[in-house]
Every structure is written in C-alpha cells, then in structure tokens.
Protein backbone atom coordinates (compact mmCIF):
# COMPACT_ATOMS: atom_id res chain seq x y z
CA UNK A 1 -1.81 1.23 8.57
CA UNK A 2 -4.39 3.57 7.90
CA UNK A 3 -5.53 5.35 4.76
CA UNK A 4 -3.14 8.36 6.40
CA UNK A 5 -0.44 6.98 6.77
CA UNK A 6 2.95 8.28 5.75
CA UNK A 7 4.94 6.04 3.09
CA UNK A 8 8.33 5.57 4.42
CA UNK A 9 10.99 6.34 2.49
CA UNK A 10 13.25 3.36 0.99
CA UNK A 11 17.01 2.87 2.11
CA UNK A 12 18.94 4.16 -0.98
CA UNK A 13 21.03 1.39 -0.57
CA UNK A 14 18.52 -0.80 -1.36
CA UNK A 15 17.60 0.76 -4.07
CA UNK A 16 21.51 0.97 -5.48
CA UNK A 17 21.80 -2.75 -4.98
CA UNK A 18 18.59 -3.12 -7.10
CA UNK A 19 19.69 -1.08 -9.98
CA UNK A 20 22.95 -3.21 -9.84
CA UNK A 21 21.26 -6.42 -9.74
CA UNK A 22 18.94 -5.34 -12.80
CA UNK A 23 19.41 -3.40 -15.38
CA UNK A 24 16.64 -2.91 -18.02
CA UNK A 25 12.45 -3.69 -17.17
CA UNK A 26 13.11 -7.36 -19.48
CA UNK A 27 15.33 -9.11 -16.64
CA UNK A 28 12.26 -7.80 -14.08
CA UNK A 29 9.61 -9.18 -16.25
CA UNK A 30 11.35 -12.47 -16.67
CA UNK A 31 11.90 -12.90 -12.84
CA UNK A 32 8.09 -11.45 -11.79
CA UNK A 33 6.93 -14.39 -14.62
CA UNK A 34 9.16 -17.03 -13.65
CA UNK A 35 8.23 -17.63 -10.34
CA UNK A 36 11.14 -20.10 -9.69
CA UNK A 37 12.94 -17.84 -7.06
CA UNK A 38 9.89 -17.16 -4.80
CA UNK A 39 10.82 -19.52 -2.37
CA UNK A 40 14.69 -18.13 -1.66
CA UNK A 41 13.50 -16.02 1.05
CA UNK A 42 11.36 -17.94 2.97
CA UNK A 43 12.00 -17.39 6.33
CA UNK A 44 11.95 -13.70 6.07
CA UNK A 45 8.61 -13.67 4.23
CA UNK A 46 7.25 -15.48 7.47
CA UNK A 47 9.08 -12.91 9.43
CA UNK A 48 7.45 -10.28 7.41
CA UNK A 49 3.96 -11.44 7.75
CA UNK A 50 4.29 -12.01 11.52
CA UNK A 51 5.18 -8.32 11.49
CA UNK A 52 2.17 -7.22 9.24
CA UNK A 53 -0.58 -9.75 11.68
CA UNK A 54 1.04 -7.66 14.66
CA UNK A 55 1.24 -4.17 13.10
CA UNK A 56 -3.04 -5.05 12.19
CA UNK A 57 -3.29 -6.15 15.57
CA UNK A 58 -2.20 -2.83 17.30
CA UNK A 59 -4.85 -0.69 14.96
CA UNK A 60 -8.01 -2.53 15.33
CA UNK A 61 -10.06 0.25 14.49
CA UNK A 62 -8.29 1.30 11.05
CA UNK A 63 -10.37 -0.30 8.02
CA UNK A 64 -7.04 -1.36 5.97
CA UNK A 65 -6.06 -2.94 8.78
CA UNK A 66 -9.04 -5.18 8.75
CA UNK A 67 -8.87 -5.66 5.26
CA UNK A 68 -5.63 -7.20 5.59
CA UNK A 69 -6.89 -9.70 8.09
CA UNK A 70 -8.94 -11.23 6.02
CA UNK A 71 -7.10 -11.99 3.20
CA UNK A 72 -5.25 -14.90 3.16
CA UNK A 73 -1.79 -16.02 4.11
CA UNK A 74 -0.94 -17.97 1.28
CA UNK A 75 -1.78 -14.84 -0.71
CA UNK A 76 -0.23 -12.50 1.61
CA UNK A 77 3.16 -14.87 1.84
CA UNK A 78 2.87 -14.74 -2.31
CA UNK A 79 3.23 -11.11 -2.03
CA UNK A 80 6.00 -11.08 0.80
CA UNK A 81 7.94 -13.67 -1.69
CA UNK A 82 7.12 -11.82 -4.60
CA UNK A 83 8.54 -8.54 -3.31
CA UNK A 84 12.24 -10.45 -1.50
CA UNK A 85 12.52 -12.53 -4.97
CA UNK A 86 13.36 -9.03 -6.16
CA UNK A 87 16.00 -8.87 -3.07
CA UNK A 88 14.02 -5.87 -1.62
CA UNK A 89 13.06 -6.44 2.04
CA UNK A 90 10.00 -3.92 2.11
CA UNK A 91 7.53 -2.74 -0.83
CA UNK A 92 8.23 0.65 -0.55
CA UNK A 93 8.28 2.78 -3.53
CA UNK A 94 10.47 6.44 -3.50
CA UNK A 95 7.94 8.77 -4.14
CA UNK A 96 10.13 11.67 -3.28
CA UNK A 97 13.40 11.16 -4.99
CA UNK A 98 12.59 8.86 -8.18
CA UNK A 99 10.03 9.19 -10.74
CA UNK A 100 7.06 6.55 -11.60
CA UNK A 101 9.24 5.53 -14.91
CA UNK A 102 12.34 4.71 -12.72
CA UNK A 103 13.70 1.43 -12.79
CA UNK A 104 12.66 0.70 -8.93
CA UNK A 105 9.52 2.52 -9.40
CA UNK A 106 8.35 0.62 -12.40
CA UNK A 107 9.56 -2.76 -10.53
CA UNK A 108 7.22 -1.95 -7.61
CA UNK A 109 4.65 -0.91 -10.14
CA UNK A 110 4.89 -4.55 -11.44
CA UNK A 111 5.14 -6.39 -8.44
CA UNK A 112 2.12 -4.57 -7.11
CA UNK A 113 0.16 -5.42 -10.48
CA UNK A 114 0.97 -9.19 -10.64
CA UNK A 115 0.78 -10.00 -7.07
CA UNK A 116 -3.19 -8.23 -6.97
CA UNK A 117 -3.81 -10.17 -10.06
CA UNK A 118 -2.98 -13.56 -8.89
CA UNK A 119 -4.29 -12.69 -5.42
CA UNK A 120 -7.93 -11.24 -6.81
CA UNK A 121 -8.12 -14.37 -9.37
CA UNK A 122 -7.74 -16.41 -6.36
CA UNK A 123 -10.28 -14.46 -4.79
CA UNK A 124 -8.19 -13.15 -1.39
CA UNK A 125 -9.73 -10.15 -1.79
CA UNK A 126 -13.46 -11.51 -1.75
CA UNK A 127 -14.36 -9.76 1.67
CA UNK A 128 -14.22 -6.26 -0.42
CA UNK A 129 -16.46 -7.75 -2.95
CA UNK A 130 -14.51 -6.37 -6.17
CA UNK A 131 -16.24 -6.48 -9.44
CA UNK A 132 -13.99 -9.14 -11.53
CA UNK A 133 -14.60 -8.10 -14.78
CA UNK A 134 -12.64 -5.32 -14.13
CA UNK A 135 -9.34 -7.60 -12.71
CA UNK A 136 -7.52 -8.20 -15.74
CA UNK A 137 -8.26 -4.85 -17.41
CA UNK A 138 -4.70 -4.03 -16.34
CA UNK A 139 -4.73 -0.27 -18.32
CA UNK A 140 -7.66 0.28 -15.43
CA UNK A 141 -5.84 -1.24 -12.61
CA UNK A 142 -2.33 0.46 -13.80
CA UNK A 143 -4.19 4.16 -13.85
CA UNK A 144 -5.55 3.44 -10.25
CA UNK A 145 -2.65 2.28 -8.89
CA UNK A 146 -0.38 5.46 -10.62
CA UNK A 147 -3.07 7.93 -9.38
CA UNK A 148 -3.35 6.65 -5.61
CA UNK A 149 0.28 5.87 -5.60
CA UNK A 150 1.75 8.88 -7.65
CA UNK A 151 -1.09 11.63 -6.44
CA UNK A 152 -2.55 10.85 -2.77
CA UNK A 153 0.96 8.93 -1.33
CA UNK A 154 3.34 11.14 -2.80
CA UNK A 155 1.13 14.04 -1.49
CA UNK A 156 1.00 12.95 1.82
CA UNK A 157 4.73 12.35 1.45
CA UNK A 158 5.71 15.52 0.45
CA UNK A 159 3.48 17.25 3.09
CA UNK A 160 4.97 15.47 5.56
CA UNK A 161 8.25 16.14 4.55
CA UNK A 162 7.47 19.63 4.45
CA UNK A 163 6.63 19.56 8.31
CA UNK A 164 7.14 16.83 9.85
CA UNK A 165 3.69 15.30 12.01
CA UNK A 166 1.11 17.64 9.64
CA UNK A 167 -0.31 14.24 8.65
CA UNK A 168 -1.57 13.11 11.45
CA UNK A 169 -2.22 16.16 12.91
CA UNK A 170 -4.12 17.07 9.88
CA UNK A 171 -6.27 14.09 10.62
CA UNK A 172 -7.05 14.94 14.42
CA UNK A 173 -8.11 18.08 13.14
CA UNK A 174 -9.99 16.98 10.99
CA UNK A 175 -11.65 14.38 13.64
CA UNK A 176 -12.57 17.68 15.67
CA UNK A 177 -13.97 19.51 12.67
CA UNK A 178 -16.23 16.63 12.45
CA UNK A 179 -16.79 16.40 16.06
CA UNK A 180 -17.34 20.36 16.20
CA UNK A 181 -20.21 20.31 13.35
CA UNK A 182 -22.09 17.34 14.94
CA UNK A 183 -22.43 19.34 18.10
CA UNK A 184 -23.75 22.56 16.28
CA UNK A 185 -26.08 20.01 14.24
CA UNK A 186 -27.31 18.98 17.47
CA UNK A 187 -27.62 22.27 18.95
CA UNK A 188 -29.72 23.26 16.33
CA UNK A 189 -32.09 20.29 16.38
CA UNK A 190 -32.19 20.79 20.20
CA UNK A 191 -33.02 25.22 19.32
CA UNK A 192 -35.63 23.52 16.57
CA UNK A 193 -37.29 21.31 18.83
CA UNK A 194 -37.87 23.81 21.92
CA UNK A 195 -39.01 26.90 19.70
C-alpha cells in the first residue's frame, strides 16, 4: 500500500461474469446512480474494510497508508459497496490485458469517479486538504485519474511483469542512491569544514 506498489491483476473470471452481467456503459450508469443495490453485499464490504484497517496497520510508515486511516468508514464502506454492487469483489482494473475504453475498465473508471465525488463532497478526504473547486470539474479529475492509472500503474505493471520483483527492488535501490549521496554530501561538508 505504497505509492510502489504493484496492481494485481484481476481474475478473468471476474471480469467474464461482468461483461455477462452488463452489456453496454447505460446499464452501469443506471446502477452507479441508483444506489438501491449498495446494501446487497454487506457483510463482505465489512470484511473488506477489516482487511484494508489491517493491510494499513502492517505499513505504518507508507503515506497512503495513513491517508487511508483517516478517512472515514462510512465513506470507505460507500466505496467497498459501491465496487460489490457491481458484483466485483476487488477494485482492480486490467491494465495489462484490456484497454481504458473496455467495458470493465470504463466501469472502474466510473466507480472510482463517483465514489471520490461523494466521498470529497462529504469531505473524507479533508486531512489532504484538497482544493474543492476543483471536485466536480470531472474532465480534470477524469485526466488525473487516466494518467496515474493508465501511465504510472500500468508502467509499474508492465515492468513488473517484465521481471518479476524489479519494483521493489527498484525502490531499495533507489533508497541507497539516496542514502549513498547524503553520505558524499556529508563528506564534503565535513572536507569543507576542516580545510
């Protein structure tokens, strides 16, 4: 749960059973603005947002995870029910073997949309101190969310497809990089301050 971290890959099952289930973007639209269904799936949504508390709780040092502590529940369990309304069990778009115009893909896209709408308006995301005028200018939020989404995920997806574990150990090495120029920075100071 870090800014690093690897989007998994959804079961294609799940995403056969959701192309059965709907069949054009109108009968997605209707259920993301209806509402009525939210509720089906309540027990797992609770099951789900145990798992997401106890996922942040093992990564107390990442920043998302943080994040995600504050906001909350009755957002988070809006989001949880607005994603198993859709009978998907995870949000978890396929960034390697469907496009961002795909039927799933454009489903997540919504989901993810109308759930940080209602959850921003309701101000769950206050803690982050987001500049509201900007929260219904969907074009804006819709070009964000494509370019992380469809640029930096997919990227790290397909890197990490291409060898499996270069993500993270892309990011120790990056930690020692860092760690590597502080102590040359400091060896300098120290060569500046006795000559």
């Amino acid at each position: 749960m870090t800014n690093t971290s690897v989007p998994e890959t959804p079961d294609i099952h799940v995403i056969q059973t959701f192309e059965q289930r709907f069949t054009d973007a109108r009968e997605v639209d209707r259920l993301l603005k209806g509402r009525s269904t939210f509720q089906n799936a309540k027990n797992e949504v609770l099951a789900s947002l145990r798992d997401l508390r106890a996922r942040c709780a093992r990564e107390p040092s990442s920043n998302i995870a943080l994040a995600v502590t504050r906001v909350p529940e009755n957002s988070l369990r809006l989001i949880f029910a607005t994603v198993r309304s859709f009978g998907l069990p995870d949000w978890r778009p396929d960034l390697l073997g469907g496009t961002p115009t795909s039927l799933y893909n454009g489903a997540l896209e919504n989901i993810a949309l109308w759930t940080f709408e209602q959850a921003a308006t309701s101000f769950a995301y206050a803690h982050l101190s987001p500049n509201m005028c900007y929260i219904h200018d969907t074009s804006l939020i819709q070009k964000l969310y494509k370019n992380f989404l469809w640029s930096y995920m997919k990227g790290l997806a397909l890197k990490e497809q291409k060898e499996s574990g270069s993500v993270s150990r892309g990011l120790q090495e990056n930690k020692a990089y860092k760690a590597r120029i502080e102590v040359c920075e400091i060896k300098v100071i120290y060569i500046q301050v006795i000559f």
